[in-house]
Structure formats: structure tokens, C-alpha cells
N, C-alpha and C. Protein backbone atom coordinates (compact mmCIF):
# COMPACT_ATOMS: atom_id res chain seq x y z
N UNK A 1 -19.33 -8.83 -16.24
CA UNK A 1 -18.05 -8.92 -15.55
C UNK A 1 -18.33 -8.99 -14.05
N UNK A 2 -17.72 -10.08 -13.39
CA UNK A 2 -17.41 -10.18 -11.92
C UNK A 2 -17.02 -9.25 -11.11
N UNK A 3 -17.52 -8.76 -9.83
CA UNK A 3 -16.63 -7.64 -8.78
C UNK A 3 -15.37 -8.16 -9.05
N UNK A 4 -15.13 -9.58 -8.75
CA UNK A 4 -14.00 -9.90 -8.69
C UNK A 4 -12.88 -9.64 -9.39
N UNK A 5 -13.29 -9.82 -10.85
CA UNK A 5 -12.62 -9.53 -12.26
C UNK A 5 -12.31 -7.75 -12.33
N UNK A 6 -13.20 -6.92 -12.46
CA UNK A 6 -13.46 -5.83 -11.89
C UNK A 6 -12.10 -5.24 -10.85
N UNK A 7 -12.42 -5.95 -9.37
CA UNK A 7 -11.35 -5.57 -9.11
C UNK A 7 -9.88 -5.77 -9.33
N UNK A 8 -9.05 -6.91 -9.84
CA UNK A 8 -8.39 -7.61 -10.38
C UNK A 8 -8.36 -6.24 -11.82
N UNK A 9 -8.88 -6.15 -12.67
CA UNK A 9 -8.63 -4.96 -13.41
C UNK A 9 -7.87 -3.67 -13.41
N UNK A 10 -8.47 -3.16 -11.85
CA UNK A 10 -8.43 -1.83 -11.60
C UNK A 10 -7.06 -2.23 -10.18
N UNK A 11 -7.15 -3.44 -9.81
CA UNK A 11 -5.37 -3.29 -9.04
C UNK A 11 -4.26 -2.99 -10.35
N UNK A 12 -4.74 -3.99 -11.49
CA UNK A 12 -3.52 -4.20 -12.20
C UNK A 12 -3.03 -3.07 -12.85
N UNK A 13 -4.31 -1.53 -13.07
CA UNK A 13 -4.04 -0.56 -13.38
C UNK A 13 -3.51 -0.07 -12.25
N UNK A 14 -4.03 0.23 -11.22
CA UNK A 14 -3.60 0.84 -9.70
C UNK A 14 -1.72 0.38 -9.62
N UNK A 15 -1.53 -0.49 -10.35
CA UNK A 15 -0.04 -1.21 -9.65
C UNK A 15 0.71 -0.59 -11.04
N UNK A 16 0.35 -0.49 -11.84
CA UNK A 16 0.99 -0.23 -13.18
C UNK A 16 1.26 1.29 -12.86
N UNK A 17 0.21 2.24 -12.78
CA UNK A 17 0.07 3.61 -12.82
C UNK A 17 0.87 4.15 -11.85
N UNK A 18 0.78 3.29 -10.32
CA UNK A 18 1.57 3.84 -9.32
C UNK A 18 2.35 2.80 -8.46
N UNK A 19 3.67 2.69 -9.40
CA UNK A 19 4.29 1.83 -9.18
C UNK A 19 5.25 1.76 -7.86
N UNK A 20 5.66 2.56 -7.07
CA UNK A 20 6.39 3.02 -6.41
C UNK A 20 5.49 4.00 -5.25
N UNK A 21 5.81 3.82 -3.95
CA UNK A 21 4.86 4.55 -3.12
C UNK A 21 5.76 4.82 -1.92
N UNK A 22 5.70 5.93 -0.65
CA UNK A 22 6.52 6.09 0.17
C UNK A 22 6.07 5.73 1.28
N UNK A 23 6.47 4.91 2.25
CA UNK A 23 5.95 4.15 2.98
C UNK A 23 5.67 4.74 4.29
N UNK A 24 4.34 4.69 5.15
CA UNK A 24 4.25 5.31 6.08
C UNK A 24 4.22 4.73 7.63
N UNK A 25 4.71 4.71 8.63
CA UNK A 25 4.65 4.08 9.99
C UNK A 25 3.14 4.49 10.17
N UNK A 26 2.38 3.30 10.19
CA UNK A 26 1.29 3.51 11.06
C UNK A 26 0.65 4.84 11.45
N UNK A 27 0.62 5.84 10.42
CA UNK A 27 0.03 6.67 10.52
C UNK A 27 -1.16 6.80 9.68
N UNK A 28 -2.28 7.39 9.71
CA UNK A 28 -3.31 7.74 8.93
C UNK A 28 -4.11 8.57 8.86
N UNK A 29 -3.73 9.83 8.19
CA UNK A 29 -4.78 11.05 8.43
C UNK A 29 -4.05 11.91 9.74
N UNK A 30 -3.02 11.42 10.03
CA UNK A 30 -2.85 12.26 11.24
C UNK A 30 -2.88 11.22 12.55
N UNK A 31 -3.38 10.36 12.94
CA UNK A 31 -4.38 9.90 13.64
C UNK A 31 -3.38 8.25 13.59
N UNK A 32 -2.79 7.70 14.88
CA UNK A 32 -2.54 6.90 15.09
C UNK A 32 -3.18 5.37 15.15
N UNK A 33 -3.38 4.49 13.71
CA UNK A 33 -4.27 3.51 13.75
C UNK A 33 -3.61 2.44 13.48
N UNK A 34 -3.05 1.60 15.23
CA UNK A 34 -1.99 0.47 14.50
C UNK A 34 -2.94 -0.72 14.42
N UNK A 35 -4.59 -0.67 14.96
CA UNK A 35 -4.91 -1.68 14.39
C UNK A 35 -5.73 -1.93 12.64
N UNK A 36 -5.39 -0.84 12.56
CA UNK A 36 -5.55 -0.73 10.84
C UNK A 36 -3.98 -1.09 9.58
N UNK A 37 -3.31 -0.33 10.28
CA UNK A 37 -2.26 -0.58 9.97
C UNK A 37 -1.31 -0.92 10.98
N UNK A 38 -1.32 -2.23 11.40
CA UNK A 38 -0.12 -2.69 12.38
C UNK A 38 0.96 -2.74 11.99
N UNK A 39 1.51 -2.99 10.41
CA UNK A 39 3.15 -2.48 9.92
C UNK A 39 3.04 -1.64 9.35
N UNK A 40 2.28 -0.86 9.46
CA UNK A 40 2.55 0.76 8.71
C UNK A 40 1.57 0.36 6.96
N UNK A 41 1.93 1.47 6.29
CA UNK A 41 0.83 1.55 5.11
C UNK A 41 2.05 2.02 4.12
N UNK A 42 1.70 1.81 2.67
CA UNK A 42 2.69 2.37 1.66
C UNK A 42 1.78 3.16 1.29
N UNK A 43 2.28 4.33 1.11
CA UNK A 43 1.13 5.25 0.05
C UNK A 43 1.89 5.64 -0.91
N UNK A 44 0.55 5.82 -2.55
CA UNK A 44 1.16 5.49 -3.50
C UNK A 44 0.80 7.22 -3.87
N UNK A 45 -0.03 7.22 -3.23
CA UNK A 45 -0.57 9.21 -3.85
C UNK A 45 0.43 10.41 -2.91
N UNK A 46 1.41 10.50 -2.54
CA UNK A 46 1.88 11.01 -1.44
C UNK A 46 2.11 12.60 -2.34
N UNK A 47 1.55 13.15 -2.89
CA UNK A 47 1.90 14.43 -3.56
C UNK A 47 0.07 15.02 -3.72
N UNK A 48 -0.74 13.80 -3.60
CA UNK A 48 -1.93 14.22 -3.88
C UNK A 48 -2.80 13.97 -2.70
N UNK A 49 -4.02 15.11 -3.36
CA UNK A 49 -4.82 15.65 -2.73
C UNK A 49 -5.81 14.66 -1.23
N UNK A 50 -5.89 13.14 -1.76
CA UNK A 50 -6.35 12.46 -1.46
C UNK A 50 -5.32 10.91 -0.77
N UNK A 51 -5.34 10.23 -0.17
CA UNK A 51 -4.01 9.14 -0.18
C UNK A 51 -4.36 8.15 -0.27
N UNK A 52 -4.24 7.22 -1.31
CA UNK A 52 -4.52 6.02 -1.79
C UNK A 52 -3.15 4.89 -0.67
N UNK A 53 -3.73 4.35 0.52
CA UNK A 53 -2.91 3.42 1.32
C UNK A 53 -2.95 1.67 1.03
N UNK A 54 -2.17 0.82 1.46
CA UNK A 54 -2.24 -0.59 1.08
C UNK A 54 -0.99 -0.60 2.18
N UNK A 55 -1.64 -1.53 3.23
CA UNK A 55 -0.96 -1.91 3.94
C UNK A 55 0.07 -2.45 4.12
N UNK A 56 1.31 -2.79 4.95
CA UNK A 56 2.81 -3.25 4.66
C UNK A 56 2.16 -4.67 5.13
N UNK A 57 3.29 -5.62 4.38
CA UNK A 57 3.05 -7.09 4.30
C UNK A 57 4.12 -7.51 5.85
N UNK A 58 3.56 -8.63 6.49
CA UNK A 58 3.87 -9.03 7.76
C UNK A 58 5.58 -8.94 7.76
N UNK A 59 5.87 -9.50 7.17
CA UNK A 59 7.37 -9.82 6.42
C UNK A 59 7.68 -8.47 6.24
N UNK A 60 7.80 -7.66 5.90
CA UNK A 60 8.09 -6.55 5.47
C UNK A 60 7.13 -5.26 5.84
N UNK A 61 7.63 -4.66 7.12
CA UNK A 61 6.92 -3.71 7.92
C UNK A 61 7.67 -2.15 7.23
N UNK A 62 7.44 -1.52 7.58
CA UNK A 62 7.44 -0.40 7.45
C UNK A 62 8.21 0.35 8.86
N UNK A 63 9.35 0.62 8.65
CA UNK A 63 10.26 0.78 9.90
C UNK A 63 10.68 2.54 10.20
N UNK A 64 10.54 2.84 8.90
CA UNK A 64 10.86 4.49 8.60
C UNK A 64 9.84 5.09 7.84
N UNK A 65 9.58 5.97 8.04
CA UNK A 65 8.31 7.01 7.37
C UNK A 65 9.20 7.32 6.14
N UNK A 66 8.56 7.69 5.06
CA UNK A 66 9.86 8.02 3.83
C UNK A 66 10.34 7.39 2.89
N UNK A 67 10.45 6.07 3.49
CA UNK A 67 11.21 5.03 2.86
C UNK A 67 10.52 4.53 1.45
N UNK A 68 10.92 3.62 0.07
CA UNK A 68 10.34 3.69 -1.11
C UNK A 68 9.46 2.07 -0.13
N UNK A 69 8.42 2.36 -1.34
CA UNK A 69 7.74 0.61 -1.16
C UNK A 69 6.90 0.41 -2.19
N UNK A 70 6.92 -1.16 -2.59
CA UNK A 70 5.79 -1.36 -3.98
C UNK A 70 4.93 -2.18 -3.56
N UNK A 71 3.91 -2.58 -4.74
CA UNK A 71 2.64 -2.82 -4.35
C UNK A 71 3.42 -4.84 -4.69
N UNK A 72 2.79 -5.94 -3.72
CA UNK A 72 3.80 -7.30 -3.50
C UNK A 72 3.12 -7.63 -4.67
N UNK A 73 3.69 -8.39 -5.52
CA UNK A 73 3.27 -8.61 -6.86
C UNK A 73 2.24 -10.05 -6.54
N UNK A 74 2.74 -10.60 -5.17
CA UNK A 74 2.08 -11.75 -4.86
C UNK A 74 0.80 -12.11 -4.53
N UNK A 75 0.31 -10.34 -4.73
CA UNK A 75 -0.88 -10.38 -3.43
C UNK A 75 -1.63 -9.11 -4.08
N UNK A 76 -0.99 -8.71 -5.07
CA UNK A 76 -2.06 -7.69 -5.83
C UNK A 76 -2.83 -8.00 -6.07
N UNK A 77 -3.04 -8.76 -6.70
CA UNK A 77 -4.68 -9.21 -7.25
C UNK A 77 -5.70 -9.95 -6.29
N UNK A 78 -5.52 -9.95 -5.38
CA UNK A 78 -6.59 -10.50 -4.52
C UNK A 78 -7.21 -9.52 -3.74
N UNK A 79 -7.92 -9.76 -2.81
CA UNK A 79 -8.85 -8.41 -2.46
C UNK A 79 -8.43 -8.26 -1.00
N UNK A 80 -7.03 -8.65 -0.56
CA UNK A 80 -6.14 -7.45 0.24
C UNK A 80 -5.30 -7.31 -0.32
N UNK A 81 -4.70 -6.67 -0.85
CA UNK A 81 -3.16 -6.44 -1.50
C UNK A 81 -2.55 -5.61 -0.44
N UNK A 82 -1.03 -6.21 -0.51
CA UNK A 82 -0.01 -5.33 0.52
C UNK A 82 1.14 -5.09 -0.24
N UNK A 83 2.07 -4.23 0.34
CA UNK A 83 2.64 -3.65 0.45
C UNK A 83 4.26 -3.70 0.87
N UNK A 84 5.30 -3.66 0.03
CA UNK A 84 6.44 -4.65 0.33
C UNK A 84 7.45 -3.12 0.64
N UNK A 85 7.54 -3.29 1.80
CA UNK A 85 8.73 -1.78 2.18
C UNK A 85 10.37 -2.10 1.69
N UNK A 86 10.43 -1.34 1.55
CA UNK A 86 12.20 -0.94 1.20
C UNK A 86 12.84 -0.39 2.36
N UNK A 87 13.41 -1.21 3.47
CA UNK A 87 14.05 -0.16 4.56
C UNK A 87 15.27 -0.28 4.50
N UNK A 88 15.50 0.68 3.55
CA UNK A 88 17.29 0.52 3.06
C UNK A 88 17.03 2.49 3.23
């Protein structure tokens, strides 16, 4: 099996398992990183120990800390996947 395939595997579990994530302004760890995250990050682990992040998609930034966001169905499987905010 391919990294590629491989990863493509383990998004499609990653997107299945944690379908729904709360979206964060450009924060990370504490620690202000907008050139890591220039529209903010969705995180999908926000109760756990560790935070699994995927960046917000250009189109769809991340405007409120809090807010719901899913993983873009358009762009999961490739090896950046982002992050589609809900700023409702």
C-alpha cells in the first residue's frame, strides 16, 4: 500500500469518526500562529487531551472561536485537507 493510499484511508476514518469540530481563530497551543493558520483551524478533538487541527479553507475563515466546522469533503483526501467553518 501507497503513503498515499494510506493516507487517503486514515482521512476517510479521521472525517467519519470526527465529523464535526469547533472552530478556532488562529490560535494554537496558546500561541498566536497566523502564518500557520491564517483563517483560523477547526479542531476536531476539542474535549481531548491532545488537538487534532485542519486548517479553515480560504473561502470559509474562521471568524468566531466556538463556532461548529467540518472537515470540506472536497479536499479531504488529499494531503492538505481543510476545513469549512460555520459562522452562523
Amino acid at each position: 500500500m501507497q503513503i498515499s493510499q494510506l493516507t487517503a484511508i486514515v482521512l476517510a476514518m479521521v472525517s467519519s469518526a470526527f465529523a464535526d469540530g469547533i472552530c478556532e481563530k488562529g490560535i494554537l497551543n496558546g500561541d498566536l500562529k497566523p502564518g500557520l493558520f491564517p483563517h483560523g483551524a477547526c479542531n476536531f478533538t476539542p474535549a481531548g487531551p491532545q488537538k487534532f487541527l485542519v486548517r479553515c479553507a480560504d473561502n470559509s475563515p474562521c471568524d468566531t472561536t466556538g463556532k461548529p466546522c467540518n472537515l470540506d469533503p472536497e479536499s479531504q483526501f488529499t494531503a492538505h485537507p481543510q476545513a469549512l467553518c460555520q459562522n452562523r
